[in-house]
Every structure is written in structure tokens, then in C-alpha cells.
N, C-alpha and C. Protein backbone atom coordinates (compact mmCIF):
# COMPACT_ATOMS: atom_id res chain seq x y z
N UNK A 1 22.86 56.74 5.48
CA UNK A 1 22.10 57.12 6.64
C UNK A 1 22.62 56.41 7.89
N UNK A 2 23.35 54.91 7.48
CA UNK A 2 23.51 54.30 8.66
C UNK A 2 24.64 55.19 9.48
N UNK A 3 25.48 55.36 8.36
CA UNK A 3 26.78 55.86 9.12
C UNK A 3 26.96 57.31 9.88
N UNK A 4 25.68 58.21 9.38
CA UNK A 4 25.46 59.31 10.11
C UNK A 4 24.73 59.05 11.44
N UNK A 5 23.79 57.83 11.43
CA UNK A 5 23.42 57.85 12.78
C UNK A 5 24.78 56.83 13.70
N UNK A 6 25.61 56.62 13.13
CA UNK A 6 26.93 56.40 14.15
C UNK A 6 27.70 57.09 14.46
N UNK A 7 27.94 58.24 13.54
CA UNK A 7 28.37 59.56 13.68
C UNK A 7 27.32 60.62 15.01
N UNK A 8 26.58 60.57 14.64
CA UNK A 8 25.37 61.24 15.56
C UNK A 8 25.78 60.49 16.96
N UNK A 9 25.49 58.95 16.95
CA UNK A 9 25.52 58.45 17.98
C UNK A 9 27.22 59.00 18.93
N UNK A 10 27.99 58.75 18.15
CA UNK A 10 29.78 58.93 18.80
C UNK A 10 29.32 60.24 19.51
N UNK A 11 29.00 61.59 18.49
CA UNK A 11 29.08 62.60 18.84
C UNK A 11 28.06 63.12 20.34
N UNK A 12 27.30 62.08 20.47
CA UNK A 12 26.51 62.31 21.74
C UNK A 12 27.02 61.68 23.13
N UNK A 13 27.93 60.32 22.78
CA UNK A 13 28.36 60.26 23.92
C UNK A 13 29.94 60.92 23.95
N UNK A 14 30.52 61.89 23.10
CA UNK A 14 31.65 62.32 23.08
C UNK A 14 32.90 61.42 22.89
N UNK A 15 32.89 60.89 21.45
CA UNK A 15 33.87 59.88 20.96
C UNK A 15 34.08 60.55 19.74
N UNK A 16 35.30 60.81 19.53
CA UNK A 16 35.79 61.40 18.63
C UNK A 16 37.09 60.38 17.54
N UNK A 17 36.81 59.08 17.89
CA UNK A 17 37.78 58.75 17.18
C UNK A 17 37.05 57.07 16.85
N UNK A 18 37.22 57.08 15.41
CA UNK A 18 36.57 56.04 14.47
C UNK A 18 37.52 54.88 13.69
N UNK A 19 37.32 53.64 14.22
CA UNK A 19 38.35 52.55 13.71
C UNK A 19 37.59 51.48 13.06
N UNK A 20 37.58 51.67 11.63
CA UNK A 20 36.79 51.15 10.97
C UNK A 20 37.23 50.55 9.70
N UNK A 21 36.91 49.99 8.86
CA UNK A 21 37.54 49.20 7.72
C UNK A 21 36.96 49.82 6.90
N UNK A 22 36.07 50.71 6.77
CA UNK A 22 35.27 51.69 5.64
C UNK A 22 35.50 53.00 5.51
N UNK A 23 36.94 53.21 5.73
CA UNK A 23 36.68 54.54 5.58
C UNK A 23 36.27 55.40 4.59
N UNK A 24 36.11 55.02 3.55
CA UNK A 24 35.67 55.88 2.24
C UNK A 24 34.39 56.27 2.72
N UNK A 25 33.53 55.24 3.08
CA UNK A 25 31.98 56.02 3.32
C UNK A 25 32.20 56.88 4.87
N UNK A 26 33.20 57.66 5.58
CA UNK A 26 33.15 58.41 6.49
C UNK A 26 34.13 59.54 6.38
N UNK A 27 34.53 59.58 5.56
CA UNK A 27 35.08 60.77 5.01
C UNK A 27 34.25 62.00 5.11
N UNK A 28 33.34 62.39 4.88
CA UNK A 28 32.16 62.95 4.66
C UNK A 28 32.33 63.79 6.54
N UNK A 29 32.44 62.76 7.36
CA UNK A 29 32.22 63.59 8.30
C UNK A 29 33.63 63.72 9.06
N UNK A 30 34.92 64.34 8.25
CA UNK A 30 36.12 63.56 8.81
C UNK A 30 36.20 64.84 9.72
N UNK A 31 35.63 66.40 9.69
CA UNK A 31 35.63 67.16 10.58
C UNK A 31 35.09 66.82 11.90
N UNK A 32 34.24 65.78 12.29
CA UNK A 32 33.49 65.62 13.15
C UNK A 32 34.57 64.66 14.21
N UNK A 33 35.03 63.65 13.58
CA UNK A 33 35.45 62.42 14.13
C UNK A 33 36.56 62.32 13.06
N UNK A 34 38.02 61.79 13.81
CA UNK A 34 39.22 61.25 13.22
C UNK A 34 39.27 59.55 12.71
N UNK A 35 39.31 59.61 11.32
CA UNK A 35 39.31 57.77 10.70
C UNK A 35 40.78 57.53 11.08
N UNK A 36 40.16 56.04 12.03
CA UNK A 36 41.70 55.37 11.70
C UNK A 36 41.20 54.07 11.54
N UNK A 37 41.79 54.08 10.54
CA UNK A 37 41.64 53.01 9.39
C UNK A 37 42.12 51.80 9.58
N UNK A 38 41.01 50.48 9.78
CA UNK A 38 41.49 49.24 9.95
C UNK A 38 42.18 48.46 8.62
N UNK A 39 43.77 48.06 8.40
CA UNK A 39 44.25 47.10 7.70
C UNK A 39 44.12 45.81 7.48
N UNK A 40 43.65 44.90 6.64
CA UNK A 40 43.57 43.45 6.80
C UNK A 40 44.97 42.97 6.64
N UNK A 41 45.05 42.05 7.27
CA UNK A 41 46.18 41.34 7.18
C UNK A 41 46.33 40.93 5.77
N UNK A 42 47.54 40.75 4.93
CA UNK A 42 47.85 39.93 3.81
C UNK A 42 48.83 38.68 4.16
């Protein structure tokens, strides 16, 4: 639920692009918004 109301939220102020370290749980809305995917350093 959380991540749809951040999805909801992007999509209202017109942000279409998501940089996040989770992308597995935003897949779901990958039509909505583009994942780009944060790497941890090794």
C-alpha cells in the first residue's frame, strides 16, 4: 500500500522516474513510472 501511495503521489505531481533500492516491490507499476535502480557499493 505504501508504495502505491508513492506511486499515486509521483503521478500527481508528474514524476515519472523512480530511484530506489527496492525495485522488486515496484515492478508492479513499471508502466506508470521508470525503476532506476539504486546499487550498493561492494
Amino acid at each position: 500500500m505504501h508504495d502505491a501511495n508513492i506511486v499515486a503521489t509521483m503521478d500527481v505531481y508528474g514524476i515519472r522516474r523512480l530511484l530506489t533500492q527496492n525495485s522488486v516491490d515496484f515492478v508492479r507499476f513499471a508502466e506508470v513510472v521508470t525503476l532506476l535502480p539504486l546499487e550498493a557499493n561492494s
